[in-house]
PDB file of N, CA and C in Angstrom:
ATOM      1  N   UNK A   1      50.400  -3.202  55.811  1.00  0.00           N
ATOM      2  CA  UNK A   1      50.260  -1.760  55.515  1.00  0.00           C
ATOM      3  C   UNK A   1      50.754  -1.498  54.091  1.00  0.00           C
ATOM      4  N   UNK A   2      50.014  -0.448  53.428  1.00  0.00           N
ATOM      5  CA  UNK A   2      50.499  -0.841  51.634  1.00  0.00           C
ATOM      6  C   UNK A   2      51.069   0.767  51.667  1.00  0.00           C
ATOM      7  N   UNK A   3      51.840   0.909  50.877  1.00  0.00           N
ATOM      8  CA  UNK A   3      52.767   1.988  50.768  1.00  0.00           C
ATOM      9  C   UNK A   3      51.911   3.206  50.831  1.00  0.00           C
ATOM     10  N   UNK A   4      50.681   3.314  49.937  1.00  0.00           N
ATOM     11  CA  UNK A   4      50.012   4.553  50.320  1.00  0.00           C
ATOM     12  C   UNK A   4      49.812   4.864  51.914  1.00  0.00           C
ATOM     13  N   UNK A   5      49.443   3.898  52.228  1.00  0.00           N
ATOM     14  CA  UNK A   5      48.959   4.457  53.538  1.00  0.00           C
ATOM     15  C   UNK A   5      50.480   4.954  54.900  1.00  0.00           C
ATOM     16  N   UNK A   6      51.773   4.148  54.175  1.00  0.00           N
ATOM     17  CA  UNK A   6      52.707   4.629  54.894  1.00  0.00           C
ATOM     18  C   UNK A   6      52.917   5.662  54.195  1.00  0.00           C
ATOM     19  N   UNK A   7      53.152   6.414  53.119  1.00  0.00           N
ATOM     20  CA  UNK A   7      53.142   7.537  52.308  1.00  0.00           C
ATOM     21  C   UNK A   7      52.078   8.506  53.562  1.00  0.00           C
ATOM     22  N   UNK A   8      50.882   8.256  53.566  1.00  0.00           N
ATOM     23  CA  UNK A   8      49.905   9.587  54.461  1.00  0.00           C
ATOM     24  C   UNK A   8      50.573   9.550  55.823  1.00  0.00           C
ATOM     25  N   UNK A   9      51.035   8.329  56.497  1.00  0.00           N
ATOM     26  CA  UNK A   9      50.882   8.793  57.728  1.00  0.00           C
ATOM     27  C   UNK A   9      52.783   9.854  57.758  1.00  0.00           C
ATOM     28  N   UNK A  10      53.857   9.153  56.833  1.00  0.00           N
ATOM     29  CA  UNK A  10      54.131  10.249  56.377  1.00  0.00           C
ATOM     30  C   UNK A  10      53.904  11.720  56.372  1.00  0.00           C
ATOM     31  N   UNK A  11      53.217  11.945  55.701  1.00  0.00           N
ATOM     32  CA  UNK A  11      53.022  13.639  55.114  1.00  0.00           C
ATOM     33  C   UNK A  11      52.292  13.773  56.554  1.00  0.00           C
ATOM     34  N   UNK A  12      51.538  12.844  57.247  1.00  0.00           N
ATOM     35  CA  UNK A  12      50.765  13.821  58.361  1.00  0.00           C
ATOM     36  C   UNK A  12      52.130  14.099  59.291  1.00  0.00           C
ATOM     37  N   UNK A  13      52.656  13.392  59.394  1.00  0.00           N
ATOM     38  CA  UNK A  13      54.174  13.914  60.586  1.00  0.00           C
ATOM     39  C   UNK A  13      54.634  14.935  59.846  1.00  0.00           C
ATOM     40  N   UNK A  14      55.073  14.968  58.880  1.00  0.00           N
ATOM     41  CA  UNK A  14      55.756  16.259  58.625  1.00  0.00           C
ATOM     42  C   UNK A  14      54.903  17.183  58.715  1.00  0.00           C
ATOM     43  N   UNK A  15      53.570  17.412  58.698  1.00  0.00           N
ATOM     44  CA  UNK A  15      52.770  18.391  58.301  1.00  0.00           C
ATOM     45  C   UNK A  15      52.815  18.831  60.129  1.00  0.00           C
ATOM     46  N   UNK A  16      52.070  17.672  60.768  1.00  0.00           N
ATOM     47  CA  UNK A  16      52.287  18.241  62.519  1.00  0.00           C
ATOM     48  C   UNK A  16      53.915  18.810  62.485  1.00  0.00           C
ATOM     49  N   UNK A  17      54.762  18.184  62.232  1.00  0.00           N
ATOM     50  CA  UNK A  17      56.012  18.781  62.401  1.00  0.00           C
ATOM     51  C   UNK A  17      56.417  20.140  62.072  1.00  0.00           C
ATOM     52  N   UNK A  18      56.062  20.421  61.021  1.00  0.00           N
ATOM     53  CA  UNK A  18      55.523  22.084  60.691  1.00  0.00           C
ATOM     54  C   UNK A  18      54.840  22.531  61.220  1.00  0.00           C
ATOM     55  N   UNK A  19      53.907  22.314  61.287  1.00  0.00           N
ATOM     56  CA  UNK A  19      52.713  22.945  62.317  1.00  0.00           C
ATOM     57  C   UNK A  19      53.165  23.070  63.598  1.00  0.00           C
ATOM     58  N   UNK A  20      53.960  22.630  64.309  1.00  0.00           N
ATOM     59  CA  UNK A  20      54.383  22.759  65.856  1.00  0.00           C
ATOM     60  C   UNK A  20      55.727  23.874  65.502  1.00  0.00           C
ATOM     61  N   UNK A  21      56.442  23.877  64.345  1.00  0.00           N
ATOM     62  CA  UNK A  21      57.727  24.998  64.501  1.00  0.00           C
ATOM     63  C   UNK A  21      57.072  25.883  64.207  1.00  0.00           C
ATOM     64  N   UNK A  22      56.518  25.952  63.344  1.00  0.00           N
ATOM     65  CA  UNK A  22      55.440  27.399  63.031  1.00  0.00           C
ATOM     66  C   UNK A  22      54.933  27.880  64.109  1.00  0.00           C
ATOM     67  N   UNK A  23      54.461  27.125  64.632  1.00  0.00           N
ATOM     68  CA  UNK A  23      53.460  27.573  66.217  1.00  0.00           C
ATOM     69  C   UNK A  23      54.468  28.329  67.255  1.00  0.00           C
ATOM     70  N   UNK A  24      55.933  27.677  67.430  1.00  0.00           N
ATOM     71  CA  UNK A  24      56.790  27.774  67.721  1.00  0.00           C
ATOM     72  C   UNK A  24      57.868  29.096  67.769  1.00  0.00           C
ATOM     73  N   UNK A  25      57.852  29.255  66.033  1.00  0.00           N
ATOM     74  CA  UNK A  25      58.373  30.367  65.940  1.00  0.00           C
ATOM     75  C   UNK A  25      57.623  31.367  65.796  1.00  0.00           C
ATOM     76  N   UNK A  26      56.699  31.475  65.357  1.00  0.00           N
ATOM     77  CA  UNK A  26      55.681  32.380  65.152  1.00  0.00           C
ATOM     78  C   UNK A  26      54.348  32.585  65.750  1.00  0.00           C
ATOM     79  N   UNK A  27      54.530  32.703  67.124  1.00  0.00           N
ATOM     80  CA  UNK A  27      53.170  32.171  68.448  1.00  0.00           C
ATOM     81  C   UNK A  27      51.913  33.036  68.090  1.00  0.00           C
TER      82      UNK A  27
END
């Protein structure tokens, strides 16, 4: 696995991770 691609799957967790408190706090 070459760093970019651990870099995206990265940003996609944080991005679901936001996306679920947002959802969360703000239904």
């Amino acid at each position: 696995m070459t760093d970019e691609q651990r870099q995206a799957i990265v940003e996609q967790r944080i991005k679901s991770s936001i996306t679920h408190v947002t959802k969360t706090v703000f239904p």
